[in-house]
PDB file of N, CA and C in Angstrom:
ATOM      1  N   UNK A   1      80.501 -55.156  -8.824  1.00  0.00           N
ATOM      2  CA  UNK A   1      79.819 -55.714  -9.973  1.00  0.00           C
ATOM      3  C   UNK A   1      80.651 -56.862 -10.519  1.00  0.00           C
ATOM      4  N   UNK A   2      80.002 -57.912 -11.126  1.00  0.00           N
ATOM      5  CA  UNK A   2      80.638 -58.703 -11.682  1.00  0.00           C
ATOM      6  C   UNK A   2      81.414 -58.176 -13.249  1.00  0.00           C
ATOM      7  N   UNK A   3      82.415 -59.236 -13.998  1.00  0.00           N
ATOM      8  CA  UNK A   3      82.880 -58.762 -14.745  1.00  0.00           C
ATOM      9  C   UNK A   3      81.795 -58.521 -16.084  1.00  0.00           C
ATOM     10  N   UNK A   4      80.790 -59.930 -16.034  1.00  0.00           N
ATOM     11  CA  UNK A   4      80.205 -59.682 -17.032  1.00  0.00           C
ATOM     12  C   UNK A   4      79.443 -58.797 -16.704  1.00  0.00           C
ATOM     13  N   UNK A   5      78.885 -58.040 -15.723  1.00  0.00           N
ATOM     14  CA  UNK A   5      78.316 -56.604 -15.815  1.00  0.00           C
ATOM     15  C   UNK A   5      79.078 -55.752 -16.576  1.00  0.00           C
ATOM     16  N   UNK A   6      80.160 -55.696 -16.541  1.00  0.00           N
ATOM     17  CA  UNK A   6      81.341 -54.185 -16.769  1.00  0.00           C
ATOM     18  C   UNK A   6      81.386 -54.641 -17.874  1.00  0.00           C
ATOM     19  N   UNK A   7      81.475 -55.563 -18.235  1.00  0.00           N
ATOM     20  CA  UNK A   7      81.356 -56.037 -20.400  1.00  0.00           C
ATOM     21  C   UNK A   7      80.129 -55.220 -21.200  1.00  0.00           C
ATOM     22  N   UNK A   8      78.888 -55.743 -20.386  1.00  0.00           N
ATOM     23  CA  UNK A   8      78.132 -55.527 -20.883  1.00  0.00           C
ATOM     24  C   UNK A   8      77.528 -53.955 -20.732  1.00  0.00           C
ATOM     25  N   UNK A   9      77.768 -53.153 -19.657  1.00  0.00           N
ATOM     26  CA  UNK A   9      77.943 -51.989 -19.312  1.00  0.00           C
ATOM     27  C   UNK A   9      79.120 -51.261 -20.339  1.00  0.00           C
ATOM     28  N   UNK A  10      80.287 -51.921 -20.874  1.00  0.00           N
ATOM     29  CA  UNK A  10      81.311 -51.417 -21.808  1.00  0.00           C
ATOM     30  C   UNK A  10      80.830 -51.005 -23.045  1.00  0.00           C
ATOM     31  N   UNK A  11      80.251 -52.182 -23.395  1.00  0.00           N
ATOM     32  CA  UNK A  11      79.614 -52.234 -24.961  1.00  0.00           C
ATOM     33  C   UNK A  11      78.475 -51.345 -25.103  1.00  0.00           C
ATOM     34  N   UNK A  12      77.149 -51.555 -24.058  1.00  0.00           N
ATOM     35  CA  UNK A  12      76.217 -50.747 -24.316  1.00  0.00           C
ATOM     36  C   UNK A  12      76.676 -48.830 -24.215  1.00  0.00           C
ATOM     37  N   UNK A  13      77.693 -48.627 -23.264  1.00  0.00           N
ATOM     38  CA  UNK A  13      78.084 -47.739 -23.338  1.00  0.00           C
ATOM     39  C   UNK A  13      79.098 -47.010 -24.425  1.00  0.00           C
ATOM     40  N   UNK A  14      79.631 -47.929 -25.465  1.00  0.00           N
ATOM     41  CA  UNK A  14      80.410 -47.635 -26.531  1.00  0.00           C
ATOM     42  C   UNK A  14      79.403 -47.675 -27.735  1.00  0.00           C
ATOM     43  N   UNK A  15      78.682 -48.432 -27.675  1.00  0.00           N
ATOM     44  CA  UNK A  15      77.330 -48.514 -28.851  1.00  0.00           C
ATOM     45  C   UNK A  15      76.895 -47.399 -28.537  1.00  0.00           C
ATOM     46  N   UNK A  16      76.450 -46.909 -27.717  1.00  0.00           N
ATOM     47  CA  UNK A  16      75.763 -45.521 -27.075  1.00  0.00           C
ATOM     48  C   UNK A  16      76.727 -44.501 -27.854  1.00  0.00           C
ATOM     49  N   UNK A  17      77.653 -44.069 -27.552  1.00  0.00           N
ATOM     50  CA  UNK A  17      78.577 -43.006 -27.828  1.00  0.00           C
ATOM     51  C   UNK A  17      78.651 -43.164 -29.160  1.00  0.00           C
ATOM     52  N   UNK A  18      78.801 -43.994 -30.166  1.00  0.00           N
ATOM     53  CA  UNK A  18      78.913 -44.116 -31.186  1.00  0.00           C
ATOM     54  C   UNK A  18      77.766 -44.198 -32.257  1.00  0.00           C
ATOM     55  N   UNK A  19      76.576 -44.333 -31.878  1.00  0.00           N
ATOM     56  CA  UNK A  19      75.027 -44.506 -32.294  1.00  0.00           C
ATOM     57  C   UNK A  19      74.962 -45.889 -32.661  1.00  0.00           C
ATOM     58  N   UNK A  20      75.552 -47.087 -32.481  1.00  0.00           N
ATOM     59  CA  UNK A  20      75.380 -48.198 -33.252  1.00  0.00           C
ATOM     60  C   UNK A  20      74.410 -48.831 -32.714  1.00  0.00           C
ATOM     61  N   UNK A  21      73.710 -49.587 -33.500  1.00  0.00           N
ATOM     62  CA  UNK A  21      72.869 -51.025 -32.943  1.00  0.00           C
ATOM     63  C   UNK A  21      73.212 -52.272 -32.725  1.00  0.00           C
ATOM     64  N   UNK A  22      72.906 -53.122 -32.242  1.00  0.00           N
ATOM     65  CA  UNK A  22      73.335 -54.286 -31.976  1.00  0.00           C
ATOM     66  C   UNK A  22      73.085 -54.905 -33.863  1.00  0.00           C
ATOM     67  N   UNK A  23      72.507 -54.947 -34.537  1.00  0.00           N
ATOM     68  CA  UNK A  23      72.772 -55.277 -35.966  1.00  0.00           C
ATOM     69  C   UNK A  23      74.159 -54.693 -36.252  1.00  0.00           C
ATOM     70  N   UNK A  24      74.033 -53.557 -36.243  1.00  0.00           N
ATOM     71  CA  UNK A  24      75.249 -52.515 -37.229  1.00  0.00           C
ATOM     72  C   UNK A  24      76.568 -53.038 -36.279  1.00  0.00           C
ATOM     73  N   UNK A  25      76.686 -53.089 -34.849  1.00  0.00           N
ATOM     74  CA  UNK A  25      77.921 -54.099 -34.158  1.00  0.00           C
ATOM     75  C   UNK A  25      78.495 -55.164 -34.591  1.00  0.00           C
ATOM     76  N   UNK A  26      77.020 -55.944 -34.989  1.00  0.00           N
ATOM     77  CA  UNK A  26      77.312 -56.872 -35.147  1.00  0.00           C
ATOM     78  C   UNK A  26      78.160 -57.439 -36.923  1.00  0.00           C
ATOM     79  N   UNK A  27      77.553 -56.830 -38.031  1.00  0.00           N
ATOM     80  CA  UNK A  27      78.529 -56.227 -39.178  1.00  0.00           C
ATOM     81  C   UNK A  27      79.942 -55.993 -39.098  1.00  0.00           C
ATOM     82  N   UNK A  28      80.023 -54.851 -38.184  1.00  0.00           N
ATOM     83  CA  UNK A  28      81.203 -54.443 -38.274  1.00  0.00           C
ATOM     84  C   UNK A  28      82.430 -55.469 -37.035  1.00  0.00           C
ATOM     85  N   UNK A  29      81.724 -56.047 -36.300  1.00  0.00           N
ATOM     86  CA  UNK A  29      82.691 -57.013 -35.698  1.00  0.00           C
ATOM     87  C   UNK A  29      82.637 -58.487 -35.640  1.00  0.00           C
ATOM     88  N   UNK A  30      82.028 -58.944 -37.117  1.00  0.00           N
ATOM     89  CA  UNK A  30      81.942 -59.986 -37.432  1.00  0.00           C
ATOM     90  C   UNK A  30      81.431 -61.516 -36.478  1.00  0.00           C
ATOM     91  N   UNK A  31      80.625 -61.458 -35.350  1.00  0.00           N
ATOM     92  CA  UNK A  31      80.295 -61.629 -34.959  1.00  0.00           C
ATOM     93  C   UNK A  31      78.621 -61.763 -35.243  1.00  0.00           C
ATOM     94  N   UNK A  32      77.733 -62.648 -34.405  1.00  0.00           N
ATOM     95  CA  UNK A  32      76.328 -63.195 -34.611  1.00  0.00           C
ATOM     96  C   UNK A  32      76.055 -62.364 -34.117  1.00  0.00           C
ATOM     97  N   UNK A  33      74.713 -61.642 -34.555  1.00  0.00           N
ATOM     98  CA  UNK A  33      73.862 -60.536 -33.381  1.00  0.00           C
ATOM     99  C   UNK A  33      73.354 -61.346 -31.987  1.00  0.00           C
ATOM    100  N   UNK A  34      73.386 -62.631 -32.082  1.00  0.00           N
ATOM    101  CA  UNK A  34      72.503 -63.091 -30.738  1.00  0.00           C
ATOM    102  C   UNK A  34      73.915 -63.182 -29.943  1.00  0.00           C
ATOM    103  N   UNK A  35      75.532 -63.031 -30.338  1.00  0.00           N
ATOM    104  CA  UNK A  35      76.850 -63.099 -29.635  1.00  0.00           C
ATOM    105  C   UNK A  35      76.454 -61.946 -28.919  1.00  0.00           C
ATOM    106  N   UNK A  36      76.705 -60.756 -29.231  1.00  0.00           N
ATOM    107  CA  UNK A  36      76.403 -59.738 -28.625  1.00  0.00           C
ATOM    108  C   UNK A  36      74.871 -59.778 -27.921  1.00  0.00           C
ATOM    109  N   UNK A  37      73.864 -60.012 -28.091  1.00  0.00           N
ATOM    110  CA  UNK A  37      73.125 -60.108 -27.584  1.00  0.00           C
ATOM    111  C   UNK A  37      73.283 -60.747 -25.858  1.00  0.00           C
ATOM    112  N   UNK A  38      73.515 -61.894 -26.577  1.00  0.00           N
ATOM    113  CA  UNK A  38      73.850 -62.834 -25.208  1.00  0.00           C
ATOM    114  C   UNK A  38      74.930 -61.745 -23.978  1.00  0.00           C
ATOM    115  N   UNK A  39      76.136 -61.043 -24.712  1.00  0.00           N
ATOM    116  CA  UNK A  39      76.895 -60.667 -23.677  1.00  0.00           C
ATOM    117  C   UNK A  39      76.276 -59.300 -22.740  1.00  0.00           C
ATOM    118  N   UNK A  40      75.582 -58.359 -23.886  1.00  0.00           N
ATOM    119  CA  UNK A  40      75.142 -57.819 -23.292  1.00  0.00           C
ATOM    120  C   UNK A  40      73.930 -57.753 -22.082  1.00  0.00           C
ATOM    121  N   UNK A  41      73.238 -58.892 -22.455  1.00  0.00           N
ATOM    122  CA  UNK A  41      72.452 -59.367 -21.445  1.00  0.00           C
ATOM    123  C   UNK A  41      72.817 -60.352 -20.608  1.00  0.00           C
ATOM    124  N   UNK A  42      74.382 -60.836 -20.433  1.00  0.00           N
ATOM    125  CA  UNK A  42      74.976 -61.431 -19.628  1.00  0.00           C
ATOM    126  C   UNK A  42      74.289 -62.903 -19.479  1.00  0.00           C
ATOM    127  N   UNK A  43      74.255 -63.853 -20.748  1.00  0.00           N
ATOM    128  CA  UNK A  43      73.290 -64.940 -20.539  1.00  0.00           C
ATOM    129  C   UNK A  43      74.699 -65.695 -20.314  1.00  0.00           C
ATOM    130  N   UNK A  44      75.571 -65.618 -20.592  1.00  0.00           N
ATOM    131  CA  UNK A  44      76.870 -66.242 -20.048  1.00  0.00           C
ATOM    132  C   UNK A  44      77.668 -66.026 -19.206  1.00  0.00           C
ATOM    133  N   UNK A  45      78.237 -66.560 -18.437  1.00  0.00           N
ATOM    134  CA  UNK A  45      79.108 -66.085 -17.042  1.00  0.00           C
ATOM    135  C   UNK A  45      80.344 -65.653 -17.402  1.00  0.00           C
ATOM    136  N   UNK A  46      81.126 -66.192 -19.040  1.00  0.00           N
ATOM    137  CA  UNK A  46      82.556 -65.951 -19.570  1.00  0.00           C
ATOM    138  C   UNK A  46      82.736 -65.615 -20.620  1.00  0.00           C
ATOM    139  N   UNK A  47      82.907 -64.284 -20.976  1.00  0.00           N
ATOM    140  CA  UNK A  47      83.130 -64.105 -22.314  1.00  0.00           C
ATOM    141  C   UNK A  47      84.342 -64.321 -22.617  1.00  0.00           C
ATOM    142  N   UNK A  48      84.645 -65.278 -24.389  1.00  0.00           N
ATOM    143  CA  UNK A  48      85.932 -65.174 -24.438  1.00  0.00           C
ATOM    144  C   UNK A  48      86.546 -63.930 -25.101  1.00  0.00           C
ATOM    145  N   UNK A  49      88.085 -63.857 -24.964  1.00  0.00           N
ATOM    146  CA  UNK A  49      88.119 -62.323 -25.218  1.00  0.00           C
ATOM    147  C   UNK A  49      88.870 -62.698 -27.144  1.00  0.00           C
ATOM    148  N   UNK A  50      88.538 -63.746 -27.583  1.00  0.00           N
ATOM    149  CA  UNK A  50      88.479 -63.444 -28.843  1.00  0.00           C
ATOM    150  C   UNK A  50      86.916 -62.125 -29.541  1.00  0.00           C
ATOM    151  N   UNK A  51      85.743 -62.801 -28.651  1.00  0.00           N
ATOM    152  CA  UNK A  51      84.770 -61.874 -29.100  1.00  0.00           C
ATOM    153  C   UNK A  51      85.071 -60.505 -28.442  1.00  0.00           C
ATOM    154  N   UNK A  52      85.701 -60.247 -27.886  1.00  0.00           N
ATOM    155  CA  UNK A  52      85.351 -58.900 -26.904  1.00  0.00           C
ATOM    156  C   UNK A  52      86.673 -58.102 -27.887  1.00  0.00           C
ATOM    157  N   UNK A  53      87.525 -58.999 -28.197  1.00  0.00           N
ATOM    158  CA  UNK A  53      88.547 -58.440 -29.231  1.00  0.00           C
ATOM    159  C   UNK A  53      88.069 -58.286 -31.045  1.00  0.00           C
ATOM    160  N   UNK A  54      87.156 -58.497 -31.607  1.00  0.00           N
ATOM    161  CA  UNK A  54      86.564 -58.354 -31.866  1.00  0.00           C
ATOM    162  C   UNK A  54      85.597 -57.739 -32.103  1.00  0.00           C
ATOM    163  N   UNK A  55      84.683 -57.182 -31.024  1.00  0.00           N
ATOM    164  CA  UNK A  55      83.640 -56.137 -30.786  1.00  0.00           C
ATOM    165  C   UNK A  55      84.659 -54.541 -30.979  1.00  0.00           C
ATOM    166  N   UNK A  56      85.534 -54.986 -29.976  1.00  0.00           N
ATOM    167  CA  UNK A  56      86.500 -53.697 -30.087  1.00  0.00           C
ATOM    168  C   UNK A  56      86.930 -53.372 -31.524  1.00  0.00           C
ATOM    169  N   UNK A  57      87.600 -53.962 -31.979  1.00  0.00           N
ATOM    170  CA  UNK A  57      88.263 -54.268 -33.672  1.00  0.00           C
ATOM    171  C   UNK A  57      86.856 -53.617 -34.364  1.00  0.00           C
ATOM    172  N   UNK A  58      85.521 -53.906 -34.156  1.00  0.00           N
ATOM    173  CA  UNK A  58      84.590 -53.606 -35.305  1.00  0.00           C
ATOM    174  C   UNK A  58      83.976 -52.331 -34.673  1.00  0.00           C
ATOM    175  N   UNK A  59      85.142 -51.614 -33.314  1.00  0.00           N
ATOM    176  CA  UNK A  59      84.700 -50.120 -33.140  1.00  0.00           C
ATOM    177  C   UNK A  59      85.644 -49.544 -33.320  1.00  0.00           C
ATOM    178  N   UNK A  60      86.632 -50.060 -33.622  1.00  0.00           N
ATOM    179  CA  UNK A  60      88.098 -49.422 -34.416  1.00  0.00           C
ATOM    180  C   UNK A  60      88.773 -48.776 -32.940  1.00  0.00           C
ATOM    181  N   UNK A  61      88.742 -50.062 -31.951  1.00  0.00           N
ATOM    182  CA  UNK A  61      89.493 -49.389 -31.198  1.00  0.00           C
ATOM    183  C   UNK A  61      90.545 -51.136 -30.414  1.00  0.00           C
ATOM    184  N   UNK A  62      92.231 -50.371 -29.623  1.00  0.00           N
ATOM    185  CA  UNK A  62      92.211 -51.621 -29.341  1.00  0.00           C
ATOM    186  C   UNK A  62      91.905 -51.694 -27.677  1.00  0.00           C
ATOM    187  N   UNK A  63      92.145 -53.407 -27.592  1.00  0.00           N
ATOM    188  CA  UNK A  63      92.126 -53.889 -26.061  1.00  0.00           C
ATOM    189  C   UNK A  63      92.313 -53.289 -25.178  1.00  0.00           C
ATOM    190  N   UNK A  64      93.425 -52.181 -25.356  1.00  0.00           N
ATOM    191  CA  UNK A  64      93.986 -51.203 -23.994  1.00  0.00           C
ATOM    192  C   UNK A  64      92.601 -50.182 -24.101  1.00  0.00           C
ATOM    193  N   UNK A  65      92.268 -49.604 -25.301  1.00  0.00           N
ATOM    194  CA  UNK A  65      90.916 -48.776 -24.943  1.00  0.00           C
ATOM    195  C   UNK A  65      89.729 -49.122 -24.853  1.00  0.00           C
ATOM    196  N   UNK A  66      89.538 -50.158 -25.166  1.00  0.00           N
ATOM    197  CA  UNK A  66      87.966 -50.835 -24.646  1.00  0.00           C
ATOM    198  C   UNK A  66      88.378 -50.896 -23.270  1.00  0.00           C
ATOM    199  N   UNK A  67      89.295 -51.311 -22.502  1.00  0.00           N
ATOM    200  CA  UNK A  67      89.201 -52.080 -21.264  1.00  0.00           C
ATOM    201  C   UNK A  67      89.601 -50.811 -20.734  1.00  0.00           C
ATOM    202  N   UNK A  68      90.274 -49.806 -20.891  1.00  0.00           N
ATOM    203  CA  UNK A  68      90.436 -48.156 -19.879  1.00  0.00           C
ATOM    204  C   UNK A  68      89.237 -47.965 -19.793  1.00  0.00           C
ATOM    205  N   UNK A  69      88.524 -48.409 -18.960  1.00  0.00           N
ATOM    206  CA  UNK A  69      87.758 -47.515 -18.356  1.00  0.00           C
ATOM    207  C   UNK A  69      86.790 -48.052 -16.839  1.00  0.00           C
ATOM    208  N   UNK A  70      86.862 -47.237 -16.110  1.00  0.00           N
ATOM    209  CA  UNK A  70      86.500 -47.732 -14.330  1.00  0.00           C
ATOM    210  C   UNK A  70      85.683 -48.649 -14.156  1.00  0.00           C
ATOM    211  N   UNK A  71      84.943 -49.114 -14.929  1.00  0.00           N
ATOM    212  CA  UNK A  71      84.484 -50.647 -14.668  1.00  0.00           C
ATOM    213  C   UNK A  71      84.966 -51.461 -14.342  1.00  0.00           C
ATOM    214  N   UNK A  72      86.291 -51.340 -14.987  1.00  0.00           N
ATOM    215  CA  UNK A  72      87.431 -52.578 -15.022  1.00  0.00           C
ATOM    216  C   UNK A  72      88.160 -52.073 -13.890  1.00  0.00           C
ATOM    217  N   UNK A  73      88.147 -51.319 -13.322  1.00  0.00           N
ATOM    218  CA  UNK A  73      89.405 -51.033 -11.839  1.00  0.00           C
ATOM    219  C   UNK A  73      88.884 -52.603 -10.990  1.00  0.00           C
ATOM    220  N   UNK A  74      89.988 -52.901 -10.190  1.00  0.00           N
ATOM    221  CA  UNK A  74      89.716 -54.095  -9.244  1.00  0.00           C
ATOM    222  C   UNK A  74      89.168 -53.613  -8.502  1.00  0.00           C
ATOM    223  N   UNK A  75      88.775 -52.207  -8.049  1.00  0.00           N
ATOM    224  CA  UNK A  75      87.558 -51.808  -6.197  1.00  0.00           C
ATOM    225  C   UNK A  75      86.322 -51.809  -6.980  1.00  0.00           C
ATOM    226  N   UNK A  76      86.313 -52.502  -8.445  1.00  0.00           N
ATOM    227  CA  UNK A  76      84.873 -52.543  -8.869  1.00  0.00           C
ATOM    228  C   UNK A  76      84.422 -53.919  -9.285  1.00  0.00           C
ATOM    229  N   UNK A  77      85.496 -54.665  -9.172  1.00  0.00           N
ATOM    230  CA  UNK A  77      84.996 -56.447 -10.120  1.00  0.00           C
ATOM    231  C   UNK A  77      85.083 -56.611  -8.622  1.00  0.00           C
ATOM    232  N   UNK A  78      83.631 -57.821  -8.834  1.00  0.00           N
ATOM    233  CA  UNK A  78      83.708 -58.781  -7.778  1.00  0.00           C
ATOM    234  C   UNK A  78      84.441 -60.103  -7.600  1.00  0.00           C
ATOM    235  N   UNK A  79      84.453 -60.263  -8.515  1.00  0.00           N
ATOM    236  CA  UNK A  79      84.222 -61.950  -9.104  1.00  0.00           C
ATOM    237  C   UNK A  79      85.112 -61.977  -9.906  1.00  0.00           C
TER     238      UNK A  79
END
């Protein structure tokens, strides 16, 4: 999978676990709802990781635990 799959697979899967919406994400990590929008539907090829640091920050978690998890192993990024 590409990386922006495993982003957007990250988030929908942390919004999931947590009950949030893409509004209520978007509140709490100060960010535009169409930012998240866009990543989760991968309308961009690069997210920068100010937003992805960010998204994390407005789930009260940091960089090392958003990114633990097997999406991110290298036998899974393509690209």
């Amino acid at each position: 999978m590409t990386l922006s799959e495993a982003l957007s697979m990250r988030i929908t899967q942390l919004m999931e676990q947590r009950n949030l919406t893409r509004y209520r994400l978007a509140q709490l990590s100060g960010l535009a709802e169409s930012t998240i929008a866009d990543i989760r539907k991968m309308r961009n090829k690069g997210t920068n990781i100010q937003n992805i640091n960010a998204i994390a920050q407005g789930m009260e978690m940091d960089l090392i635990e958003f990114f633990n998890s097997p999406l991110f192993s290298r036998e899974n990024i393509t690209d």
